[in-house]
C-alpha atoms as a PDB file:
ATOM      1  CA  UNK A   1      -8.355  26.248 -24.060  1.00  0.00           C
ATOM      2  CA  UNK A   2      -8.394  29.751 -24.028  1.00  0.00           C
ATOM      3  CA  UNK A   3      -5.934  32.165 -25.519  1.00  0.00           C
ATOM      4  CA  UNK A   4      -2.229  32.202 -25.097  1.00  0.00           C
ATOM      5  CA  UNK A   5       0.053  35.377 -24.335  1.00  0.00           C
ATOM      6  CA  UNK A   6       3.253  35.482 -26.554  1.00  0.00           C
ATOM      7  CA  UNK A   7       5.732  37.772 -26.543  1.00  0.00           C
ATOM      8  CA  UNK A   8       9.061  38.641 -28.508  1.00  0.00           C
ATOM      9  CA  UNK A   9      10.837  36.109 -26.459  1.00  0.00           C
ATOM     10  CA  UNK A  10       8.332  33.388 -27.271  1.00  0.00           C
ATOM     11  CA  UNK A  11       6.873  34.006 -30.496  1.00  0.00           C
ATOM     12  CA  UNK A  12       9.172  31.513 -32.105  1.00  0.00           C
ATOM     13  CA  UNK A  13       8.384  28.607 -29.922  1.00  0.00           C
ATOM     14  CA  UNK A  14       4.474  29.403 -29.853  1.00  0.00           C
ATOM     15  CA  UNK A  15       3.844  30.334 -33.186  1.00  0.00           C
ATOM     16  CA  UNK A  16       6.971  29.851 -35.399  1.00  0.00           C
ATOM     17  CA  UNK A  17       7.411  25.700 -34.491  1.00  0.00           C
ATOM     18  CA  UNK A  18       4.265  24.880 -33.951  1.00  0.00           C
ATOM     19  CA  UNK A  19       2.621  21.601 -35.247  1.00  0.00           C
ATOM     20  CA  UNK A  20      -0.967  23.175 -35.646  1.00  0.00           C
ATOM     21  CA  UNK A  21      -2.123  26.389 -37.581  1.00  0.00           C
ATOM     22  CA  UNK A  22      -1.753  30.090 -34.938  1.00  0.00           C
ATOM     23  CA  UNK A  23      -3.602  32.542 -34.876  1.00  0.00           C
ATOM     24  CA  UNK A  24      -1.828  35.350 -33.852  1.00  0.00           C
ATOM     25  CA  UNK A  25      -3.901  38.661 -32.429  1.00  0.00           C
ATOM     26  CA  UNK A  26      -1.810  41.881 -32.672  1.00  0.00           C
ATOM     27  CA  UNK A  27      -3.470  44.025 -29.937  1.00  0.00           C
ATOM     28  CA  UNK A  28      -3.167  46.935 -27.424  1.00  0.00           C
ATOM     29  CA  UNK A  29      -4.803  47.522 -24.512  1.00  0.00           C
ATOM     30  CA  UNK A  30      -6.375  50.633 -25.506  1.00  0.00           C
ATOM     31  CA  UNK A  31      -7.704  49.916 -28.941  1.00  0.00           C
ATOM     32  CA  UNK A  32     -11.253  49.495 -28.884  1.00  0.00           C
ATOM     33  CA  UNK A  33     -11.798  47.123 -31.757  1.00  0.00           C
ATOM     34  CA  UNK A  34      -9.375  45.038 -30.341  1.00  0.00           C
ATOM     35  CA  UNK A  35     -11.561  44.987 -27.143  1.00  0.00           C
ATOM     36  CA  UNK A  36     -14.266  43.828 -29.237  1.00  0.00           C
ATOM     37  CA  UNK A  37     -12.560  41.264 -30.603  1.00  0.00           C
ATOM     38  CA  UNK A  38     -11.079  39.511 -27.214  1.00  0.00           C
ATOM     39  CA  UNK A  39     -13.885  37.430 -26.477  1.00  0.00           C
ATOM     40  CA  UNK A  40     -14.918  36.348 -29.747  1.00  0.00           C
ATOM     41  CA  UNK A  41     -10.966  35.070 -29.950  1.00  0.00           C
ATOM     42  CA  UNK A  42     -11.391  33.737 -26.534  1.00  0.00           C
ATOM     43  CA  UNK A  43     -14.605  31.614 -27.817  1.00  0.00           C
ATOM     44  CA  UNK A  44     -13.191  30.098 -30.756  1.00  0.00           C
ATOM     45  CA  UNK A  45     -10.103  28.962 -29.273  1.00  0.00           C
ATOM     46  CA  UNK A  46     -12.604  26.973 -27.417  1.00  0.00           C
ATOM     47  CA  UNK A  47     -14.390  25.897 -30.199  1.00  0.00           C
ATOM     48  CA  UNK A  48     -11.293  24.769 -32.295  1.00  0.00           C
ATOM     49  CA  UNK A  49      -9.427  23.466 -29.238  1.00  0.00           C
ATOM     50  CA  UNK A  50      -6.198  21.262 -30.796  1.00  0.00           C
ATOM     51  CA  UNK A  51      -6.689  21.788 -34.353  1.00  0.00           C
ATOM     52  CA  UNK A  52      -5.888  25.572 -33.929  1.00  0.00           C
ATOM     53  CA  UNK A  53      -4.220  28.170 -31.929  1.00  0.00           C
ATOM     54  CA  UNK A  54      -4.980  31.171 -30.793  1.00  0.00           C
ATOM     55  CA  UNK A  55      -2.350  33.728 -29.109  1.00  0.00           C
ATOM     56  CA  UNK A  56      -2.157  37.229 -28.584  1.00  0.00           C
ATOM     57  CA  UNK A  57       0.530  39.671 -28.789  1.00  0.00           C
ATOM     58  CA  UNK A  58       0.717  43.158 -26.565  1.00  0.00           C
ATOM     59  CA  UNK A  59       1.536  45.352 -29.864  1.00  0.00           C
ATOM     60  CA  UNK A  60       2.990  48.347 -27.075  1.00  0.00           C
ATOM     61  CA  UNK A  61       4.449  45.505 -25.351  1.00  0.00           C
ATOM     62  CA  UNK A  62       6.543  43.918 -28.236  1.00  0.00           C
ATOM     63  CA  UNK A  63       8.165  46.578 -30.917  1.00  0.00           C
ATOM     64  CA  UNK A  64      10.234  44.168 -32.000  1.00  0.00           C
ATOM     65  CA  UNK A  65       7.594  41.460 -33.311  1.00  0.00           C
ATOM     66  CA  UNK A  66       5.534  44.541 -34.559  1.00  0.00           C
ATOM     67  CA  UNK A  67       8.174  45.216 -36.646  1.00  0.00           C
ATOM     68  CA  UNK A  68       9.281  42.412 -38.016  1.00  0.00           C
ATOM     69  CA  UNK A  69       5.917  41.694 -38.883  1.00  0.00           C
ATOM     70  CA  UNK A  70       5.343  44.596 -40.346  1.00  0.00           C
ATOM     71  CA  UNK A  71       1.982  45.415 -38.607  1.00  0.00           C
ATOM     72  CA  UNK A  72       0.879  48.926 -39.221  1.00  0.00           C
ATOM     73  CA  UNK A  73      -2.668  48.529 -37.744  1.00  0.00           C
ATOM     74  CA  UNK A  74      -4.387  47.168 -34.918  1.00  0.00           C
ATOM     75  CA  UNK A  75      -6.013  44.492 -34.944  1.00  0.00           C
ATOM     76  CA  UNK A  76      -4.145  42.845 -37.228  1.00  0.00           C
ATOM     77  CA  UNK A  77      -4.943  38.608 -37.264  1.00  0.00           C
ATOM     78  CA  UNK A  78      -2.258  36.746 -38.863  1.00  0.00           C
ATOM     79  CA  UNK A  79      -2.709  33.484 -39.392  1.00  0.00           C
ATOM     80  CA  UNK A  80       0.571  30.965 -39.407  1.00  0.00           C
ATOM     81  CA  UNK A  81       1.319  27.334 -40.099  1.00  0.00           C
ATOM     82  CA  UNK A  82       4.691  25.760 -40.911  1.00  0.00           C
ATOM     83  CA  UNK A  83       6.232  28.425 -39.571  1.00  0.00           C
ATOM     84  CA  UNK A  84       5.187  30.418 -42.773  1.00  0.00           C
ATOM     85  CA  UNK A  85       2.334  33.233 -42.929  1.00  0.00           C
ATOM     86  CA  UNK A  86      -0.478  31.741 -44.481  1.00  0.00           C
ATOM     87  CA  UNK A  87      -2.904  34.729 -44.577  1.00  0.00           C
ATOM     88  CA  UNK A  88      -3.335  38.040 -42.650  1.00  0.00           C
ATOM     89  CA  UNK A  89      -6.971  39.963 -41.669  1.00  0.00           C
ATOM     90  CA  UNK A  90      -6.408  43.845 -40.128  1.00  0.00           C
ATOM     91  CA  UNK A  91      -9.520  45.279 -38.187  1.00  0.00           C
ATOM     92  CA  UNK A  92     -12.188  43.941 -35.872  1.00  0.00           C
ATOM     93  CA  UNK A  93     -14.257  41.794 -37.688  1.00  0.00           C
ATOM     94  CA  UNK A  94     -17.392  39.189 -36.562  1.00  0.00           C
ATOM     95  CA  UNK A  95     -17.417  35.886 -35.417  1.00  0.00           C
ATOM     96  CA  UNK A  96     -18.583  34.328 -38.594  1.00  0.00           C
ATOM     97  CA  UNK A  97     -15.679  35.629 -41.052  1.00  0.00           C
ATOM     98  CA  UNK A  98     -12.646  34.832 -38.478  1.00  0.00           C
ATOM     99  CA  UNK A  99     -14.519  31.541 -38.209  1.00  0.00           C
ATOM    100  CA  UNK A 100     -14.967  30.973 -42.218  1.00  0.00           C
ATOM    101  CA  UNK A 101     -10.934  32.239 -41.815  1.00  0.00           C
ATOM    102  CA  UNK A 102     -10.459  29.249 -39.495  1.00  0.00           C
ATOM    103  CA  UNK A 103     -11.964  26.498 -41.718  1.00  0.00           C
ATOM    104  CA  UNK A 104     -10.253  27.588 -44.701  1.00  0.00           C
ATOM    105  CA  UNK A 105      -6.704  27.392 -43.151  1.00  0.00           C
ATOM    106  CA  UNK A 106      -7.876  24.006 -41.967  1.00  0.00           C
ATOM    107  CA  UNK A 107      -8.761  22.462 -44.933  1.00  0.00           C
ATOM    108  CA  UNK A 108      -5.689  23.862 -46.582  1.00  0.00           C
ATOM    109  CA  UNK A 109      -3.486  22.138 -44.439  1.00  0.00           C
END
């Protein structure tokens, strides 16, 4: 699985009602640590296929969801379950802490 595209219209379908923990990535296109983080999103959606997922949303894209979410820098992970915001990282950070990030949501839940 890899990541999902979710935008103001679908953020509450994708993220908001779903039955597993999201992982939402608030990027843009031409923020370089959000470059960086891409394919180390794109390889742990893999890895955690159907206990977690992993979306991203085009921060230019979707001022509305930016907004509401309050999200002041980019990247900014937030991490969902039960419709509720469960914790939230900003900035691009390695494989091993989004991962440790992962497994404590899912042992939480």
């Amino acid at each position: 699985m890899s990541t999902t595209v979710v935008t103001d219209a679908t953020f509450q379908a994708e993220v908001l009602e779903s039955k597993i923990p999201v992982i939402v990535d608030f990027w843009a296109e031409w923020c370089g640590p959000c470059r960086m983080v891409a394919p180390v999103l794109e390889e742990l959606s893999n890895q955690y296929e159907g206990r977690i997922k992993i979306v991203k949303v085009d921060s230019d894209a979707n001022p509305k969801l930016v907004g509401d979410y309050n999200i002041v820098s980019i990247p900014t992970l937030n991490i969902y379950f039960g419709g509720e915001l469960v914790a939230s990282r900003v900035g691009a950070r390695p494989k091993s802490m989004i991962a440790a990030d992962i497994e404590s949501v899912l042992t939480s839940v």
